[in-house]
Structures are given as C-alpha cells and as structure tokens.
N, C-alpha and C. Protein backbone atom coordinates (compact mmCIF):
# COMPACT_ATOMS: atom_id res chain seq x y z
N UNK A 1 0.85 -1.17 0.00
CA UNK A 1 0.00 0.00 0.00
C UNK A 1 0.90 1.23 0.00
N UNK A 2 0.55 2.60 -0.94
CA UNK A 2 1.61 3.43 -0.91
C UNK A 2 1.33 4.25 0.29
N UNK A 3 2.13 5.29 0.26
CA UNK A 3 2.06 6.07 1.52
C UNK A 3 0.54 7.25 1.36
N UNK A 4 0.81 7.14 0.32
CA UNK A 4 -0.35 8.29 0.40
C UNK A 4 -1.87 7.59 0.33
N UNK A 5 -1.69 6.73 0.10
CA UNK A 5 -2.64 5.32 0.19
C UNK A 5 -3.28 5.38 2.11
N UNK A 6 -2.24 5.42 2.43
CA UNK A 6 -2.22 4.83 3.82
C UNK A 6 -2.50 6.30 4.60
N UNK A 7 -2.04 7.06 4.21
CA UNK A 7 -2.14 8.71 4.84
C UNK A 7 -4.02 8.85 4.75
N UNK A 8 -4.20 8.79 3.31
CA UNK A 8 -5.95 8.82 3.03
C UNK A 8 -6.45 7.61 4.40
N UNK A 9 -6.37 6.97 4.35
CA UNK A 9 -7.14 5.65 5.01
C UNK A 9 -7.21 5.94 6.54
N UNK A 10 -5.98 6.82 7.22
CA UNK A 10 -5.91 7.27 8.66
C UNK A 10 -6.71 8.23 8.32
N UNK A 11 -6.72 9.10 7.40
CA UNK A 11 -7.57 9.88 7.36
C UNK A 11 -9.06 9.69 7.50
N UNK A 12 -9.40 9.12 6.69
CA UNK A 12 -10.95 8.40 7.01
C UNK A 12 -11.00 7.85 8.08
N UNK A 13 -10.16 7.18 8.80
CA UNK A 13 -10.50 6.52 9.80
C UNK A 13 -10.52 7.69 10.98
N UNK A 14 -9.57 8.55 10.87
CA UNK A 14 -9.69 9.61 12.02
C UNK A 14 -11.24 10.23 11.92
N UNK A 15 -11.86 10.50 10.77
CA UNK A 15 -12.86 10.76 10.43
C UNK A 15 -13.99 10.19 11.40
N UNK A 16 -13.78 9.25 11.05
CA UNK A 16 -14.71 8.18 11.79
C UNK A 16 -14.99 7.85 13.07
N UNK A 17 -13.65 7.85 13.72
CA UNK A 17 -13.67 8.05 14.72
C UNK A 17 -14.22 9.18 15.69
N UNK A 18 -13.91 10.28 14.92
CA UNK A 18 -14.34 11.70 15.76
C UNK A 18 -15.82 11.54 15.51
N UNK A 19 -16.39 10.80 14.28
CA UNK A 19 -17.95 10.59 14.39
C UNK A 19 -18.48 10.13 15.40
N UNK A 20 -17.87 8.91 15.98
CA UNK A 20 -18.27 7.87 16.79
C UNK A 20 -18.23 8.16 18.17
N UNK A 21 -17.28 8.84 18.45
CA UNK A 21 -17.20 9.50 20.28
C UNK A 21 -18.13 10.62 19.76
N UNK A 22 -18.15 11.47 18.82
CA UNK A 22 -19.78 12.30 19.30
C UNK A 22 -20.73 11.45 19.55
N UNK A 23 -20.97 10.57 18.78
CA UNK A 23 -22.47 9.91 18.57
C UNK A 23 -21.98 8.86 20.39
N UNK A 24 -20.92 8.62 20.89
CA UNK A 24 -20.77 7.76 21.89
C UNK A 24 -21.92 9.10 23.02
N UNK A 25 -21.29 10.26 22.80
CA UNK A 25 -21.25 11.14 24.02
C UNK A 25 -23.14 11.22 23.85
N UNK A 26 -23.24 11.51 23.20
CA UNK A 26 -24.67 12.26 22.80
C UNK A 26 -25.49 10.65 23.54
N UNK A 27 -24.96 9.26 23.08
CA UNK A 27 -25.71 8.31 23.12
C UNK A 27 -25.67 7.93 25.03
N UNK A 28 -24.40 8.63 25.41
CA UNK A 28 -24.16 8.24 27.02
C UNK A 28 -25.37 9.14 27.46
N UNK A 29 -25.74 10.16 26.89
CA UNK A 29 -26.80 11.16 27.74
C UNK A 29 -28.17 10.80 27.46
N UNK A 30 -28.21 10.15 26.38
CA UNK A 30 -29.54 9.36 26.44
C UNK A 30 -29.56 8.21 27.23
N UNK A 31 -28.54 7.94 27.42
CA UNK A 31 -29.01 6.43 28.24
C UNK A 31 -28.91 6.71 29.56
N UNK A 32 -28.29 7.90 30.15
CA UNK A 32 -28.50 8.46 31.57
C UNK A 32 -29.71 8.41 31.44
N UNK A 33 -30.38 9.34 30.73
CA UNK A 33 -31.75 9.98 30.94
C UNK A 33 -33.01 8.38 30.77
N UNK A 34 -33.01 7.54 30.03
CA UNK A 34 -33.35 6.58 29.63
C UNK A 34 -32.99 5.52 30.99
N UNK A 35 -31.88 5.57 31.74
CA UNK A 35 -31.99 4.64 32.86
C UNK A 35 -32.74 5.31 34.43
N UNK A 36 -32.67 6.80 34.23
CA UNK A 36 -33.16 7.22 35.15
C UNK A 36 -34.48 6.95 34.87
N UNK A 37 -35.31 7.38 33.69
CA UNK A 37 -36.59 6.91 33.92
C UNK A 37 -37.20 5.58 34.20
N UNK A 38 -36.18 4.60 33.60
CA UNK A 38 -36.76 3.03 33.88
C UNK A 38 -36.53 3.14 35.75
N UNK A 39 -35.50 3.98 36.02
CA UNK A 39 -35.90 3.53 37.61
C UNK A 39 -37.07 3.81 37.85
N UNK A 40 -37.61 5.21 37.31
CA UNK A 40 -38.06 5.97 38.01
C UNK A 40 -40.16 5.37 37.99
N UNK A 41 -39.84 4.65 36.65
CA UNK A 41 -40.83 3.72 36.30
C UNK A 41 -41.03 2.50 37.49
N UNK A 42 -39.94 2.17 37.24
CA UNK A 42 -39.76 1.01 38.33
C UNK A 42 -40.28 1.31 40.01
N UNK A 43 -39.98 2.32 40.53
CA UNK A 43 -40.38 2.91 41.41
C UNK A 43 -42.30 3.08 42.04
N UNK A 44 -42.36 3.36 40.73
CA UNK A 44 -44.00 3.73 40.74
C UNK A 44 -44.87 2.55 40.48
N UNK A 45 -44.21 1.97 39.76
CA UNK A 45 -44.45 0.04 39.65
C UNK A 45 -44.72 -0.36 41.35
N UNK A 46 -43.45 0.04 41.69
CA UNK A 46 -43.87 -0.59 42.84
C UNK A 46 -44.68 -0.20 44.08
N UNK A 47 -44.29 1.29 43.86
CA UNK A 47 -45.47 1.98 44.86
C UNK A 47 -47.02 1.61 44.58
N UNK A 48 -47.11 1.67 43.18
CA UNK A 48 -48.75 1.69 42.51
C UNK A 48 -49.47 0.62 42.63
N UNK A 49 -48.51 -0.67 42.28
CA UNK A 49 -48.90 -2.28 41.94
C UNK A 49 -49.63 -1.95 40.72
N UNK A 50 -50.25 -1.55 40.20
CA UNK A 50 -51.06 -1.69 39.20
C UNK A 50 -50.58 -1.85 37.61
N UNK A 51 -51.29 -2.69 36.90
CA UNK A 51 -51.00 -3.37 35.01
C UNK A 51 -50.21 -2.07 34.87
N UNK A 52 -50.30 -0.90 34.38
CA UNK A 52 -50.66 -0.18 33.94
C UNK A 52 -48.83 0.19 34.23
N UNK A 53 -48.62 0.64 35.28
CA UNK A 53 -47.28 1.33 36.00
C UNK A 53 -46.23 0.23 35.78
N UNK A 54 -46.47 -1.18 35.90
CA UNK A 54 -45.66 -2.33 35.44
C UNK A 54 -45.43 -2.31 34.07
N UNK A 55 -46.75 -1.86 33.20
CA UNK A 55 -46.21 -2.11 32.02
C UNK A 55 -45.09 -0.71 31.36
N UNK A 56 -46.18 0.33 31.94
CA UNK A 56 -44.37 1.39 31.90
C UNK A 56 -43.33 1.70 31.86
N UNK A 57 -42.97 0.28 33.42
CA UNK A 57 -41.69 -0.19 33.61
C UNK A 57 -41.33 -0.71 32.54
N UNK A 58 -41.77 -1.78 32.52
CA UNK A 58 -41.38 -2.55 31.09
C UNK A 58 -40.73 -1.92 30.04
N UNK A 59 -41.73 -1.03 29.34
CA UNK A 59 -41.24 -0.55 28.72
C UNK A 59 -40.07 0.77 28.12
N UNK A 60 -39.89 1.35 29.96
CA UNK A 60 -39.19 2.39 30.08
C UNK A 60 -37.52 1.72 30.26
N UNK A 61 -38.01 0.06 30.32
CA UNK A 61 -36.31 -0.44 30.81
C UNK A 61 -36.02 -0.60 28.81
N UNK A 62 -36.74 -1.30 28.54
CA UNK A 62 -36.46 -2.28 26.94
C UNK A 62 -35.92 -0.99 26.58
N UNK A 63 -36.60 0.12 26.71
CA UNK A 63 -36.07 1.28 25.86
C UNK A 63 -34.08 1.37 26.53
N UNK A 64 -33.84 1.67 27.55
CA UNK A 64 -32.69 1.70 28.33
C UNK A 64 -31.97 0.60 27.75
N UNK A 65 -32.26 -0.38 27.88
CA UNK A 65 -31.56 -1.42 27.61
C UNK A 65 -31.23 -1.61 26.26
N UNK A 66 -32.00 -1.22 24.58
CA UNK A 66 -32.03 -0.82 23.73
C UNK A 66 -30.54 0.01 23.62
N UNK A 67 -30.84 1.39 24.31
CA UNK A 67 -29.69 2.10 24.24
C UNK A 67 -28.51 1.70 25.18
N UNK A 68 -28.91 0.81 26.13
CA UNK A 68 -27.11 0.36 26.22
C UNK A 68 -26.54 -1.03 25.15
N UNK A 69 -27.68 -1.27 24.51
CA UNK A 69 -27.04 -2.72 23.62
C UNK A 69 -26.21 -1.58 22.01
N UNK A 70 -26.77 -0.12 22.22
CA UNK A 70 -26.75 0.28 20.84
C UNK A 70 -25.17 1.07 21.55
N UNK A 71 -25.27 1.37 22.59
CA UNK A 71 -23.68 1.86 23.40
C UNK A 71 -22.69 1.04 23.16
N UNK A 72 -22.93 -0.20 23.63
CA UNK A 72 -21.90 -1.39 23.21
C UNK A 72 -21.80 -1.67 21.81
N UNK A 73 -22.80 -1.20 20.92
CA UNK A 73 -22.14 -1.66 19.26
C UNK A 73 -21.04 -0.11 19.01
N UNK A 74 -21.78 0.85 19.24
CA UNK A 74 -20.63 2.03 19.55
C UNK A 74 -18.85 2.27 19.76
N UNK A 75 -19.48 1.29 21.13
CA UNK A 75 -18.02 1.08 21.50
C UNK A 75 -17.34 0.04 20.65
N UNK A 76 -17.52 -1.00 20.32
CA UNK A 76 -16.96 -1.65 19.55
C UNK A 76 -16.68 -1.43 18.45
N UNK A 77 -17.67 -0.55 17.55
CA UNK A 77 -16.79 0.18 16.53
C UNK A 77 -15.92 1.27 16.69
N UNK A 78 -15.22 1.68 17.96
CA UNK A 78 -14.66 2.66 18.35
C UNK A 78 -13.24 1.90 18.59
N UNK A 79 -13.72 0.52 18.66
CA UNK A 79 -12.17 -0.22 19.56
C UNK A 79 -11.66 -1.10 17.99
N UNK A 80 -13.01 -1.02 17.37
CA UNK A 80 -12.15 -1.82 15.45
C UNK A 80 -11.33 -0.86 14.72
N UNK A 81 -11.97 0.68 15.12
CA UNK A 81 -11.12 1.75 14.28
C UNK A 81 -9.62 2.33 14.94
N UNK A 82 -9.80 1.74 16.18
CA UNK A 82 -9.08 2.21 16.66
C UNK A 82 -7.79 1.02 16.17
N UNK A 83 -8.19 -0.16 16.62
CA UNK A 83 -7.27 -0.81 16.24
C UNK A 83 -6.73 -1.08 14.71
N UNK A 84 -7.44 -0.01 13.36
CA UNK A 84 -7.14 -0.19 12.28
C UNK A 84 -6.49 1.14 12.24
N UNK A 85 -6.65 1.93 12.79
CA UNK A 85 -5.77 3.14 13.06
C UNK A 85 -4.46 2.98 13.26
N UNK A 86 -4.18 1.86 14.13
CA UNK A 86 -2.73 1.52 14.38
C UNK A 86 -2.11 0.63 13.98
N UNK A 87 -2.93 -0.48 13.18
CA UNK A 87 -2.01 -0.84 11.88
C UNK A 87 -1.58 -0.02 10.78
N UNK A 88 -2.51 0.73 10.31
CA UNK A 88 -1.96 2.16 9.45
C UNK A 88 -1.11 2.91 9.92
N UNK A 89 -1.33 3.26 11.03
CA UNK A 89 0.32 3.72 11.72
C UNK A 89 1.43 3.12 11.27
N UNK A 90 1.33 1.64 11.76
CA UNK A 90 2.85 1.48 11.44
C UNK A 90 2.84 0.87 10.02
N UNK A 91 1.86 0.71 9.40
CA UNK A 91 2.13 0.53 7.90
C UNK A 91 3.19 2.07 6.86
N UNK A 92 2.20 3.44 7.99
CA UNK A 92 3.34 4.80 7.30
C UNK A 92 4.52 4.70 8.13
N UNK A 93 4.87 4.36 9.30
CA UNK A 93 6.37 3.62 9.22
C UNK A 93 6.82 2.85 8.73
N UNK A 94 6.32 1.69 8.02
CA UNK A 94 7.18 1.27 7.27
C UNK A 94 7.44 1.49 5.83
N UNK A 95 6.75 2.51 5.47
CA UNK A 95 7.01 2.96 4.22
C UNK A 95 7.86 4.17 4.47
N UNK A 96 7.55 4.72 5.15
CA UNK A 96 8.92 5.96 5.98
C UNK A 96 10.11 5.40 6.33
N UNK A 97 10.44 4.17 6.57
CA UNK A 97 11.56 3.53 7.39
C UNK A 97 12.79 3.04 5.40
C-alpha cells in the first residue's frame, strides 16, 4: 500500500472516529436519561402495583436497555477503528523507514 494510500485511510479513519465519540457522548446522555426513567418507572411500579405502571416499567427499561445494547455496538466500533488506526500507523512507518 503506498504512503499516500495509507495517509488517506488514517484519514478516514480519524474521520470516523471523531464521528463515533460524538455519537458515543450524545448516546451516554440518552441512556443516563433513559436509565433514570426506567428507575423511576420502576419505582412507581412498585409503589402503585397496578398493570398499567408495570407495564411502563417494562417498557421504560427495553427502551434503556435498547440504548445500552446500541452503546456497546458504539463502542466496539470505536475499539475496530481504533485498532485499524494503528495498523496504518505502522504501515506509514514502514514505508517511511
């Protein structure tokens, strides 16, 4: 791969990356807000007993839980670019060397 080959490709990948920690950050504040309400669901579930406040819960966690399964695909594309970031690294060392 030439160098300027490899210069473009960190490039995109730096790209990508700076996409992915926004979309990480933005996605951590939804899932604050998204776990506070499943407590907060949960809570009233239990004060209330009633169908109605259970099923709230329910559905105020799936949502939470939704956004931490979509956090963890996040992160994992944060830890593939990262680690293709640093084979391109030393791929422009060894075309520098």
């Amino acid at each position: 791969m030439s160098r300027a080959m490899v210069e473009r490709r960190l490039t995109d990948v730096s790209t990508q990356l700076k996409e992915l920690r926004r979309e990480l950050a933005v996605t951590d504040e939804q899932l604050a807000q998204l776990s506070d309400e499943a407590e907060d669901a949960r809570l009233r579930s239990l004060v209330s007993e009633t169908p109605l406040a259970e099923r709230e819960h329910r559905e105020a966690s799936r949502h939470a839980e939704a956004m931490q399964r979509h956090r963890g695909e996040v992160m994992g594309d944060i830890v593939r670019l990262e680690a293709l970031q640093d084979e391109l690294l030393d791929k422009l060392l060894d075309t520098s060397a």
